[in-house]
Protein backbone atom coordinates (compact mmCIF):
# COMPACT_ATOMS: atom_id res chain seq x y z
CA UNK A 1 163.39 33.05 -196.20
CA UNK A 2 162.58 35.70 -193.86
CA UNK A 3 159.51 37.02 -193.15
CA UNK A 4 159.52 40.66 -191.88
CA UNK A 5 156.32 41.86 -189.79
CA UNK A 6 155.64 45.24 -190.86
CA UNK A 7 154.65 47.84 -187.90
CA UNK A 8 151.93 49.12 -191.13
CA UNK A 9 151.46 45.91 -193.32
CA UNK A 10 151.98 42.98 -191.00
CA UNK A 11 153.52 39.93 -192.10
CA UNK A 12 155.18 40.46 -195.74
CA UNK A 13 158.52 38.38 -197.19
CA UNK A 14 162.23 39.63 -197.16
CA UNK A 15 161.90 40.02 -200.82
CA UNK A 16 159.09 43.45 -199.96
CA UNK A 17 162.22 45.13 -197.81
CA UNK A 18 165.51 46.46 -198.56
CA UNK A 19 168.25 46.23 -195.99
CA UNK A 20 168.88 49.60 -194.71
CA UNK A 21 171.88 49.45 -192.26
CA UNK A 22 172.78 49.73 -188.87
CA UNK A 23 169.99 51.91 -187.12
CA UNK A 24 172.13 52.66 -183.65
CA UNK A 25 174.62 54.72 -186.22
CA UNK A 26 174.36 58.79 -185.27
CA UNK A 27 173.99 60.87 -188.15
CA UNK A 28 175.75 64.01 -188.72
CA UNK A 29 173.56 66.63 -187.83
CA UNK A 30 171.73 68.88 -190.51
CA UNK A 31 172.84 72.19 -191.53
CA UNK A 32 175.80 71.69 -189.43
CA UNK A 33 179.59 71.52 -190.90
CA UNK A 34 181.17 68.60 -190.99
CA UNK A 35 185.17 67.80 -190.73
CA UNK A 36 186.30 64.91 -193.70
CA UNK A 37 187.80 62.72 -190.91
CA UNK A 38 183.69 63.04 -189.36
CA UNK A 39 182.28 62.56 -192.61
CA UNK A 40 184.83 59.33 -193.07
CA UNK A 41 184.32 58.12 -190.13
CA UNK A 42 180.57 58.24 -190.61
CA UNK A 43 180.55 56.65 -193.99
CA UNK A 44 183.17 53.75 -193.80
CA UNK A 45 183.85 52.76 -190.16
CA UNK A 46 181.17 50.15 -189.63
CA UNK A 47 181.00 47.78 -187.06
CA UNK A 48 179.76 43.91 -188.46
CA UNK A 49 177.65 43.01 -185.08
CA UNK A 50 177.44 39.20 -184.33
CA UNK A 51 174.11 38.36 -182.11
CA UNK A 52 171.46 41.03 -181.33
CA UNK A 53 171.51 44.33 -183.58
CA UNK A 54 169.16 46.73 -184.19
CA UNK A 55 168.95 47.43 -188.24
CA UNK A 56 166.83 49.52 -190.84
CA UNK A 57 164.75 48.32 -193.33
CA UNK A 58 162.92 49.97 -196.00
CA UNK A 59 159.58 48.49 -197.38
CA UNK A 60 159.81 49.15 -201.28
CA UNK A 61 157.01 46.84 -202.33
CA UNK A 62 154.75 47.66 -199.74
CA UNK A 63 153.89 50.86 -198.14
CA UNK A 64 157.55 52.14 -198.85
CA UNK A 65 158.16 53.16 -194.79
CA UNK A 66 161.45 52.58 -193.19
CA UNK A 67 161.39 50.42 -190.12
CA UNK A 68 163.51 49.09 -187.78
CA UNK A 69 163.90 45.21 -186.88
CA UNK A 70 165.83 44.26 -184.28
CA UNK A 71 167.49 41.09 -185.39
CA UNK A 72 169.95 38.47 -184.52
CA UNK A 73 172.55 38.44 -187.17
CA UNK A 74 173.78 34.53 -186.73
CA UNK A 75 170.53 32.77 -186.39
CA UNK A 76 168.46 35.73 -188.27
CA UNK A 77 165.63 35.03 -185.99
CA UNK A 78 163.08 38.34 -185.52
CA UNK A 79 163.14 39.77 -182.36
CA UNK A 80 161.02 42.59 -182.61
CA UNK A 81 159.89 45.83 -185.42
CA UNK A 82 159.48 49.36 -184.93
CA UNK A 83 158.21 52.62 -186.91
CA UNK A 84 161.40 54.25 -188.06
CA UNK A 85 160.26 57.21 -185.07
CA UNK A 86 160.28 54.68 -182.29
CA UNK A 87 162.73 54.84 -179.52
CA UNK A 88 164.16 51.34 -179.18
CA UNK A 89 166.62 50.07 -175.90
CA UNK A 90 168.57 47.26 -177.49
């Protein structure tokens, strides 16, 4: 089991947080139009990182922030969290 140090809660288990994604993806800006092929390409073309990655989790038994963990995705060890606002340099 994981356990997840929360940049508001501290230390809480995996089972508090909901995996949230890749947090280096760009979002299509607000307000702004969007092609389909944009919109596709935003939706479904995911890479599946091996090693270092920086992800988003979302603490829905806790204090219900996002945050983002930066994580190695074969050994699942915990580098590092952030607030959800934090700038992070992978």
């Amino acid at each position: 089991m994981l356990y997840i140090k929360c940049p508001y809660c501290g230390y809480r288990s995996q089972n508090e947080f909901a995996y949230g994604g890749d947090a280096t993806i760009k979002r299509p800006e607000l307000n702004k139009e969007v092609t389909d092929k944009e919109w596709d390409n935003f939706v479904y073309l995911r890479k599946s990182p091996r090693g270092k990655h920086l992800e988003l989790w979302h603490h829905v038994s806790g204090c219900r922030q996002w945050i983002k963990v930066l994580r190695d995705t074969n050994t699942h060890e915990i580098f590092n969290t952030y607030k959800s606002e934090d700038k992070v340099e992978t």
